[in-house]
Protein backbone atom coordinates (compact mmCIF):
# COMPACT_ATOMS: atom_id res chain seq x y z
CA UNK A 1 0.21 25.39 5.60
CA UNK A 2 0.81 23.04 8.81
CA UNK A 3 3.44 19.95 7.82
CA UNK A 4 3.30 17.28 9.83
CA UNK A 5 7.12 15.52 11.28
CA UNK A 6 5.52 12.17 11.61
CA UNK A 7 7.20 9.61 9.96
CA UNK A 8 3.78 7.73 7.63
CA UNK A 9 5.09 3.73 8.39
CA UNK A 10 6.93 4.39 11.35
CA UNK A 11 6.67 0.62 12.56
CA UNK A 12 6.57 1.48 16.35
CA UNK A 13 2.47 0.70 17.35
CA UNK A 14 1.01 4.24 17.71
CA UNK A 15 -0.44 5.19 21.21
CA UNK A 16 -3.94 3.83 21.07
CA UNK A 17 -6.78 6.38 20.72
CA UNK A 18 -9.91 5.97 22.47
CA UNK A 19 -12.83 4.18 20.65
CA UNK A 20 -16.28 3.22 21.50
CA UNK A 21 -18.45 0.23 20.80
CA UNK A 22 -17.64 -3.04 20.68
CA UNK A 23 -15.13 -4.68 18.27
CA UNK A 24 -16.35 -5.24 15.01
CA UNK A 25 -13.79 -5.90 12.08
CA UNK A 26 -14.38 -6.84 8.76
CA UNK A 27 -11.20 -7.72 7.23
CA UNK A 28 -10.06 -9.90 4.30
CA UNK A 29 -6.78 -10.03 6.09
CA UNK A 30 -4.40 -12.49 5.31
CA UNK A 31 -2.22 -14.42 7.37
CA UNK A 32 -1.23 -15.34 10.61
CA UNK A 33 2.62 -14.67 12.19
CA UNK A 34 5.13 -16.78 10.23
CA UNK A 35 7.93 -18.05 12.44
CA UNK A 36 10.31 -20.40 11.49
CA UNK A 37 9.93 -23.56 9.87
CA UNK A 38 6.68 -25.68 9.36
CA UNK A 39 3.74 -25.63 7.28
CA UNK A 40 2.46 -22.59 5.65
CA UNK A 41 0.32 -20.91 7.75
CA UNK A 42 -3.37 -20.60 6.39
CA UNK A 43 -6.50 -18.40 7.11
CA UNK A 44 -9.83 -18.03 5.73
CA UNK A 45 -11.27 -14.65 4.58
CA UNK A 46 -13.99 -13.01 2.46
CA UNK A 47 -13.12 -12.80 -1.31
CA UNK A 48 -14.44 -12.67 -4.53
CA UNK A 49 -17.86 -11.93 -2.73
CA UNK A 50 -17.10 -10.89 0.94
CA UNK A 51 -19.32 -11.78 3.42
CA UNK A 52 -21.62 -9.09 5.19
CA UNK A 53 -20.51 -10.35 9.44
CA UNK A 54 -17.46 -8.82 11.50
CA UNK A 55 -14.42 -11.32 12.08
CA UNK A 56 -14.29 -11.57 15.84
CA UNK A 57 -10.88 -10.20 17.94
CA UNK A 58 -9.11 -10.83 18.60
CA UNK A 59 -7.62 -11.35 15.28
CA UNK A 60 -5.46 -14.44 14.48
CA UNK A 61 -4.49 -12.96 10.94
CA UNK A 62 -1.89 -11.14 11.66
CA UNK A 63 -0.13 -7.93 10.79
CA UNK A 64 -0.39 -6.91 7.14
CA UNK A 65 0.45 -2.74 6.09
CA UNK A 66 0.28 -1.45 2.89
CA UNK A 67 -0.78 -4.47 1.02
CA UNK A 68 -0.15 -4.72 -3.15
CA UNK A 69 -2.55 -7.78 -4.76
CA UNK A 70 -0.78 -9.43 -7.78
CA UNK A 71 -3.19 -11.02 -10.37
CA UNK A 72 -1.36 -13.53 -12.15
CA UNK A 73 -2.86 -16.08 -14.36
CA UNK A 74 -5.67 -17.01 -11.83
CA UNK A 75 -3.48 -16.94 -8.55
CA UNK A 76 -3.17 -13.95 -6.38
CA UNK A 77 -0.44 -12.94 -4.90
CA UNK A 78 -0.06 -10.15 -1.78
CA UNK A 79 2.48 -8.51 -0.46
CA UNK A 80 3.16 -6.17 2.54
CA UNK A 81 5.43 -4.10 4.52
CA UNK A 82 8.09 -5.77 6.50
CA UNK A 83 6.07 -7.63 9.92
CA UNK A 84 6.29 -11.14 11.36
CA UNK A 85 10.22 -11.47 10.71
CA UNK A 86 9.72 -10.84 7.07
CA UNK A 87 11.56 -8.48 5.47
CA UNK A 88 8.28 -8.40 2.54
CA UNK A 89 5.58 -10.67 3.29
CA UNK A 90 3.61 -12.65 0.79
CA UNK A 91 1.21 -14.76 0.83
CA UNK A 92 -1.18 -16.57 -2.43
CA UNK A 93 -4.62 -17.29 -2.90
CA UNK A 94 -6.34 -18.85 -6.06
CA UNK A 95 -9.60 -17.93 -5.11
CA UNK A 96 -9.29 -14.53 -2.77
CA UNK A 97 -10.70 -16.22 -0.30
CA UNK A 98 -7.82 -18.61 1.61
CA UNK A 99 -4.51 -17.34 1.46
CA UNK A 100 -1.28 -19.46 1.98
CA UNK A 101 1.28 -17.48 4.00
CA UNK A 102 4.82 -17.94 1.91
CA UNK A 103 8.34 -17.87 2.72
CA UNK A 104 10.23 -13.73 2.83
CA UNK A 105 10.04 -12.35 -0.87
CA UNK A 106 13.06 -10.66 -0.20
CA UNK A 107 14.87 -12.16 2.81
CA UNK A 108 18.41 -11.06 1.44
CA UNK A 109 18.90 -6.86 1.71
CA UNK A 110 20.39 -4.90 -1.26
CA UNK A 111 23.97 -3.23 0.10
CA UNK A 112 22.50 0.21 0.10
CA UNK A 113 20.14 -0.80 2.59
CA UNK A 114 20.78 -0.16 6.41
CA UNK A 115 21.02 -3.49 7.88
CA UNK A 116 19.48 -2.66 11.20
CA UNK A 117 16.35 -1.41 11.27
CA UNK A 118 16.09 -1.81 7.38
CA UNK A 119 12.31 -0.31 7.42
CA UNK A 120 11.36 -2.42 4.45
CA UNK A 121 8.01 -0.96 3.09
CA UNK A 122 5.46 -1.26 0.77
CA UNK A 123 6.06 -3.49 -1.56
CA UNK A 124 4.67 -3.31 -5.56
CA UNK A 125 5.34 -5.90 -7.85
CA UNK A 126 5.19 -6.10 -11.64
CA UNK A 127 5.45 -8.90 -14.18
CA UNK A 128 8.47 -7.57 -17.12
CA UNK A 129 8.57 -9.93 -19.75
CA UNK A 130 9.64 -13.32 -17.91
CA UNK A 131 10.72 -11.50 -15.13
CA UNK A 132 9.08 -9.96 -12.01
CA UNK A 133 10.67 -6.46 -10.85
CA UNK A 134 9.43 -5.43 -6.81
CA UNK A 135 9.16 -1.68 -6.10
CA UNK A 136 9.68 -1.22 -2.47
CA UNK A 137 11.29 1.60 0.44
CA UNK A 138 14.11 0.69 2.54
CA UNK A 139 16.70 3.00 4.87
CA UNK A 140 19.85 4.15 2.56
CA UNK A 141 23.13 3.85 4.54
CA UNK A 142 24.57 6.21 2.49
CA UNK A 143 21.88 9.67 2.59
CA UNK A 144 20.05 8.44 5.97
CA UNK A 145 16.82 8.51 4.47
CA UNK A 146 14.47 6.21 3.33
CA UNK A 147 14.70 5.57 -0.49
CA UNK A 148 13.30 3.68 -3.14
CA UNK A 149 14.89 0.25 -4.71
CA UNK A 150 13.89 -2.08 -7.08
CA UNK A 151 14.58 -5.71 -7.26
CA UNK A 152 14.14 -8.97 -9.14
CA UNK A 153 12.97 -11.98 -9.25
CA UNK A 154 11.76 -15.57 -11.90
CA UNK A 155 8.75 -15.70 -10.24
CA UNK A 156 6.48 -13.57 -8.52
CA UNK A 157 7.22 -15.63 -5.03
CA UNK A 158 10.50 -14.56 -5.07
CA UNK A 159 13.68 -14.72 -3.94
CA UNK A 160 13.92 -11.19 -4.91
CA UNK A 161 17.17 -9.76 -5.48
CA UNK A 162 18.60 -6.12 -5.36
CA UNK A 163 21.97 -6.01 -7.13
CA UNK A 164 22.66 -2.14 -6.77
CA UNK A 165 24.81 -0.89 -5.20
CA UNK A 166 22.45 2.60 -4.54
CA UNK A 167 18.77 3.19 -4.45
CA UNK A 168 16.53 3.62 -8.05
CA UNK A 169 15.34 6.77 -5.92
CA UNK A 170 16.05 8.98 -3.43
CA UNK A 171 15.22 12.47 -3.09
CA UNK A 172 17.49 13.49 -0.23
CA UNK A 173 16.92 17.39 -0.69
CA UNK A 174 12.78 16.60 -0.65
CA UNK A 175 13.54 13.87 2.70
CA UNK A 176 13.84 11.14 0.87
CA UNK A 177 11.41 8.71 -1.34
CA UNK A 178 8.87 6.22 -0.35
CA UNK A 179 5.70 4.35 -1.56
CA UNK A 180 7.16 3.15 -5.43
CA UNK A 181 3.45 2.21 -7.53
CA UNK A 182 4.65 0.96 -11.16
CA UNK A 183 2.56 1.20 -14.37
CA UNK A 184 2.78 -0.51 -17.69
CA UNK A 185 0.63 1.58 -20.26
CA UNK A 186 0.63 2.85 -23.60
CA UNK A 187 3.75 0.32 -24.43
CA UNK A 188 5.80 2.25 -21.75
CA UNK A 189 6.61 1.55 -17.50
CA UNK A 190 6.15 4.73 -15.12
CA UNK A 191 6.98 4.54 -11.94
CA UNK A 192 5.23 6.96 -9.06
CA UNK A 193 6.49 7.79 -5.39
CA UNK A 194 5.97 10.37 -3.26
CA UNK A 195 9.16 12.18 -1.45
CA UNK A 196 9.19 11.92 2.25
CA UNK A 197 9.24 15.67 3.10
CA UNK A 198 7.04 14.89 6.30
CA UNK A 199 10.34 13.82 7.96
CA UNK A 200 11.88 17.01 7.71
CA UNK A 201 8.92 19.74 7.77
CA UNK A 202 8.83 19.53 4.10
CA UNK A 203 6.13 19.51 1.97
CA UNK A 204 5.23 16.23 0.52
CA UNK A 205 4.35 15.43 -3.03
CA UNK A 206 3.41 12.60 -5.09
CA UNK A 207 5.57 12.38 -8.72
CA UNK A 208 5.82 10.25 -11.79
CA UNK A 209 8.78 9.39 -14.11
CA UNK A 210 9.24 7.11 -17.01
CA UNK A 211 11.07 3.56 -16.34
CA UNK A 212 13.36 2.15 -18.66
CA UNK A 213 11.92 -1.27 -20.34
CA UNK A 214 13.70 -3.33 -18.20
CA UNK A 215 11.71 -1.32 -14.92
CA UNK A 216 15.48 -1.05 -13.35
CA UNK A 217 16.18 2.73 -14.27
CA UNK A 218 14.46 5.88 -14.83
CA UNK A 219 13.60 7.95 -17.75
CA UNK A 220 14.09 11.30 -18.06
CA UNK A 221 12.86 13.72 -14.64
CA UNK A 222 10.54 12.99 -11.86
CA UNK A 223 7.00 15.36 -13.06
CA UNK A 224 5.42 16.50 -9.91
CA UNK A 225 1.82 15.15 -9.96
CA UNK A 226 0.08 16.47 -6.79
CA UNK A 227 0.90 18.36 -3.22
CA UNK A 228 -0.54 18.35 -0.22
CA UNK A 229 -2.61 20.97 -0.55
CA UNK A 230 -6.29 19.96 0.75
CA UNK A 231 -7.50 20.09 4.32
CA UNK A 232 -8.36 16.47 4.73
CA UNK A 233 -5.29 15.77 3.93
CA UNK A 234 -3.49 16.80 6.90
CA UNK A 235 -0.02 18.29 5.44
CA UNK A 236 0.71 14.35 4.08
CA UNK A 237 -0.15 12.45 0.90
CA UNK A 238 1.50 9.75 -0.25
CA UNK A 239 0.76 5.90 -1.06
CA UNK A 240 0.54 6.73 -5.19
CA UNK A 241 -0.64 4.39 -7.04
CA UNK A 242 -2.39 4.89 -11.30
CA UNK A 243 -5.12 3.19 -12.58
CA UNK A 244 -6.17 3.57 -15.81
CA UNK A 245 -10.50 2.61 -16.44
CA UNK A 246 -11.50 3.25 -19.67
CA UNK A 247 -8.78 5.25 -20.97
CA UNK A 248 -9.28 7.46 -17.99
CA UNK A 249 -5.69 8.01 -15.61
CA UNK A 250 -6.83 7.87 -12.14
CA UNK A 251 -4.58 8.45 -9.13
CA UNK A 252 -5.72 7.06 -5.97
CA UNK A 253 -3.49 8.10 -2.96
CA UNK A 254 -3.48 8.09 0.84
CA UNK A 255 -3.65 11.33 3.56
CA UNK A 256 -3.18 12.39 6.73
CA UNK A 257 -1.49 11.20 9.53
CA UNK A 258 -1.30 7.28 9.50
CA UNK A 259 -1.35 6.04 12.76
CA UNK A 260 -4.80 7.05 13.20
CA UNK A 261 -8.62 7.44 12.08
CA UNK A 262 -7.50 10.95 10.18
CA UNK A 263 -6.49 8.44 7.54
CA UNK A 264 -8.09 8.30 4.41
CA UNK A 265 -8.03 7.43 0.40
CA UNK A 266 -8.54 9.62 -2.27
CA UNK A 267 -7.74 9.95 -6.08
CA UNK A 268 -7.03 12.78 -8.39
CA UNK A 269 -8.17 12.48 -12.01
CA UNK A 270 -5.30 12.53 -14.92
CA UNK A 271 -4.94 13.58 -18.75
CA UNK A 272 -1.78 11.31 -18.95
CA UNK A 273 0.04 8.91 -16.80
CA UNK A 274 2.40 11.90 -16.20
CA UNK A 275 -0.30 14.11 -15.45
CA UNK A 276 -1.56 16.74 -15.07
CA UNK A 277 -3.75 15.46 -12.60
CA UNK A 278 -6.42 17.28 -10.63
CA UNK A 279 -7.51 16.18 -7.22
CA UNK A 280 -11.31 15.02 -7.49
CA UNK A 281 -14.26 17.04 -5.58
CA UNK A 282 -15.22 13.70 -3.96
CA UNK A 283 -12.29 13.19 -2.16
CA UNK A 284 -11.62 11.45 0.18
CA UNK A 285 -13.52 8.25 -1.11
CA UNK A 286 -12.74 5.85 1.62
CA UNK A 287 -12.95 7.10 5.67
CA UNK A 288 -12.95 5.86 8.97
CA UNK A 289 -16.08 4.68 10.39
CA UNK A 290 -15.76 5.01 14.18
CA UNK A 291 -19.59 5.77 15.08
CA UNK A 292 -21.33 2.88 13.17
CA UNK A 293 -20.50 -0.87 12.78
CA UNK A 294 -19.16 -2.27 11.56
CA UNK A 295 -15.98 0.06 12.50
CA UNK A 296 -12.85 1.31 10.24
CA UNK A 297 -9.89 2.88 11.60
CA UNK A 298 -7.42 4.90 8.84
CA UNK A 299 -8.43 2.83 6.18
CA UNK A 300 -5.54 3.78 3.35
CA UNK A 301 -2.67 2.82 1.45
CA UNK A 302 -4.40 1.13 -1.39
CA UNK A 303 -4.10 -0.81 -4.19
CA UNK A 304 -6.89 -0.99 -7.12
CA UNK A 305 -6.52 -3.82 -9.49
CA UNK A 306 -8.54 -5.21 -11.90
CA UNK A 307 -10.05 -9.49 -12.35
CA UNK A 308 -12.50 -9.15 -14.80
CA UNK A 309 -14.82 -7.19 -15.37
CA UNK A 310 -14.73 -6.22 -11.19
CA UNK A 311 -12.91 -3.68 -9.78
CA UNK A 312 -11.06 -4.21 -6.53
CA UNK A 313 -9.40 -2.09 -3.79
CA UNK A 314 -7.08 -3.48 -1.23
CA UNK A 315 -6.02 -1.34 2.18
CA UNK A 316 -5.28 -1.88 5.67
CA UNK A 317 -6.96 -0.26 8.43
CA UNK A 318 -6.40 -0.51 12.03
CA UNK A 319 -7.85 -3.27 14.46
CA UNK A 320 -9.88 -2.19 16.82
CA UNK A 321 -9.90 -3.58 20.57
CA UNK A 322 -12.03 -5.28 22.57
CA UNK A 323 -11.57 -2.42 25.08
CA UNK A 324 -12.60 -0.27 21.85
CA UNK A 325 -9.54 1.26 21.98
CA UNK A 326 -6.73 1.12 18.83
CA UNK A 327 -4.53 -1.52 18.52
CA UNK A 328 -1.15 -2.00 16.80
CA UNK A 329 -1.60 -4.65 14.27
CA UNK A 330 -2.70 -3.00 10.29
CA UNK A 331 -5.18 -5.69 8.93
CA UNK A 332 -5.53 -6.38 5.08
CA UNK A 333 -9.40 -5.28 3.66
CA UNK A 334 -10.58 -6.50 0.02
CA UNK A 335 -13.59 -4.55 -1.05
CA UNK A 336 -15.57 -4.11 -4.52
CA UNK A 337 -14.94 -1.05 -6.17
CA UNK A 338 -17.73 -0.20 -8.71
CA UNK A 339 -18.02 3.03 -10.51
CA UNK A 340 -20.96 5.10 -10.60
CA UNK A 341 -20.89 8.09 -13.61
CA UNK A 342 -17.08 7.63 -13.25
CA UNK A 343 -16.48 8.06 -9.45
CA UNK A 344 -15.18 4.88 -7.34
CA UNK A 345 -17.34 3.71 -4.95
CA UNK A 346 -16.48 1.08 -2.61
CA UNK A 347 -19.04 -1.63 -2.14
CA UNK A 348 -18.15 -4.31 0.72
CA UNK A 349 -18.68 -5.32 4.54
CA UNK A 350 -16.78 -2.04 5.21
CA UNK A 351 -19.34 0.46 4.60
CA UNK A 352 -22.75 -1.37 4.28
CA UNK A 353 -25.25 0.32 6.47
């Protein structure tokens, strides 16, 4: 088996690859670059029913990696991987359809963290009683790797706040740990992550481990879920993240190299939320489209949540060009995800014919 050394959210632009056609993008990105102070920024976007035309380059919505959507009582709140002088970025929407770019969620950095070059990534929230506990990766002083951290906050805008004084995980003999998904089910929190064994010619894989009630330390030992062990893959999977549709434990993930159109989302199919879990013949799901419009570049780190009785899928892909070559900004995508005899399928501007 091939492993890969490249790091998946190294935050240096890739070098573009060469692409054909004009630009066509069909994002539900969210928000424009937030400096300092002034009003909110805003931007438009398709939502609960997204619209079936490209939005033209060159994009004014900004930067948005591995987004999380939080469905709380009617208002929606995203977040995303540290861009635009944020350490997490959030913005809210009542109606998935005009988001309201919001102050950092995090702007203060927990003392395990590295404070240069922090590499603050994908962040996962989840409501805990009253409280609000975000799941995100960050660079450990301490080991030199990136590691996991969780940290808290009243309200799902934030401040949140990191007390510890060392990351919730970090597996420094598998290169670290990255990509925290929680999961409240069955009266109990799991927590899933995959170790970062692409930074060190390791092989990755994607675990699960029970959360105390509180979501702020783990239960018993990590279960190993899934490996990289499929060709599409490309020697990396990572990006966990469980849903559970009618009693069924699905677990969608991300593969391949990320900087790219290799790129792509796929799930595994689960007897528990702790597994076993068997990768699904119909992976992966959701691919680039480079030699159609409207075009898709690496569409992956995902996040399937529920309003409803619709399914959703968030993920960033890259923007394309208008020299139809890749460009360096990750856009935000909200598609429908419906289910036909128990597969996802992803219905949106994204892959209509």
């Amino acid at each position: 088996m091939t492993f890969h050394p490249w790091r998946r959210h190294g935050r240096m632009a890739p070098l573009p690859s060469s692409r054909t056609g004009a630009l066509a993008i069909l994002t539900l990105a969210l928000l424009a670059a937030c400096g300092g102070g002034g009003a909110p920024a805003q931007v438009s976007a398709p939502g609960v029913t997204p619209v079936q035309s490209p939005v033209p380059a060159p994009s004014a919505l900004g930067d948005f990696p591995d987004p999380f959507v939080l469905a709380e009582q009617g208002t929606y709140y995203a977040y995303a991987t540290n861009s635009q002088n944020k350490h997490v970025q959030l913005a809210r929407s009542t109606d998935l359809r005009t988001f309201t770019a919001l102050p950092d969620a995090m702007p203060m950095l927990a003392r395990w963290v590295r404070p240069t070059n922090p590499n603050v990534w994908a962040p996962e929230v989840i409501r805990i009683g009253s409280s609000y506990v975000l799941y995100y990766t960050a660079h450990d002083s301490a080991s030199d790797r990136q590691c996991v951290g969780a940290a808290v906050a009243a309200a799902p805008t934030g401040p949140f706040v990191d007390n510890a004084s060392a990351p919730l995980v970090c597996q420094t003999a598998e290169g670290g740990t990255i990509d925290a998904s929680p999961l409240a089910s069955g009266g109990k929190l799991y927590l899933y992550f995959k170790s970062d064994g692409n930074c060190c010619r390791l092989q990755t894989r994607i675990y699960g481990q029970e959360l105390s009630a509180d979501g702020l330390a783990l239960v018993g030992s990590a279960v190993p879920l899934l490996a990289n062990e499929r060709a599409w893959e490309g020697g990396v999977i990572e990006a966990p993240s469980m849903f559970v549709k009618d009693g069924r434990y699905l677990l969608f993930y991300s593969g391949n190299d990320y900087s790219g159109a290799s790129y792509a989302t796929g799930y595994a199919t689960c007897t528990g939320p702790l597994g076993p879990c068997t990768p699904a013949a119909d992976s992966p799901f959701l691919t680039s489209r480079t030699s159609a419009e409207p075009k898709l570049i690496g569409p992956g780190h995902q996040d399937v949540f529920q309003v409803g009785d619709q399914t959703w899928i968030a993920y960033h892909a890259w923007e394309e060009l208008a020299s139809g070559t890749q460009g360096s900004r990750r856009f935000m995508y909200i598609d429908k995800l419906d289910w036909v005899d128990g597969r996802p399928v992803v219905r949106g501007p994204t892959m209509v014919p």
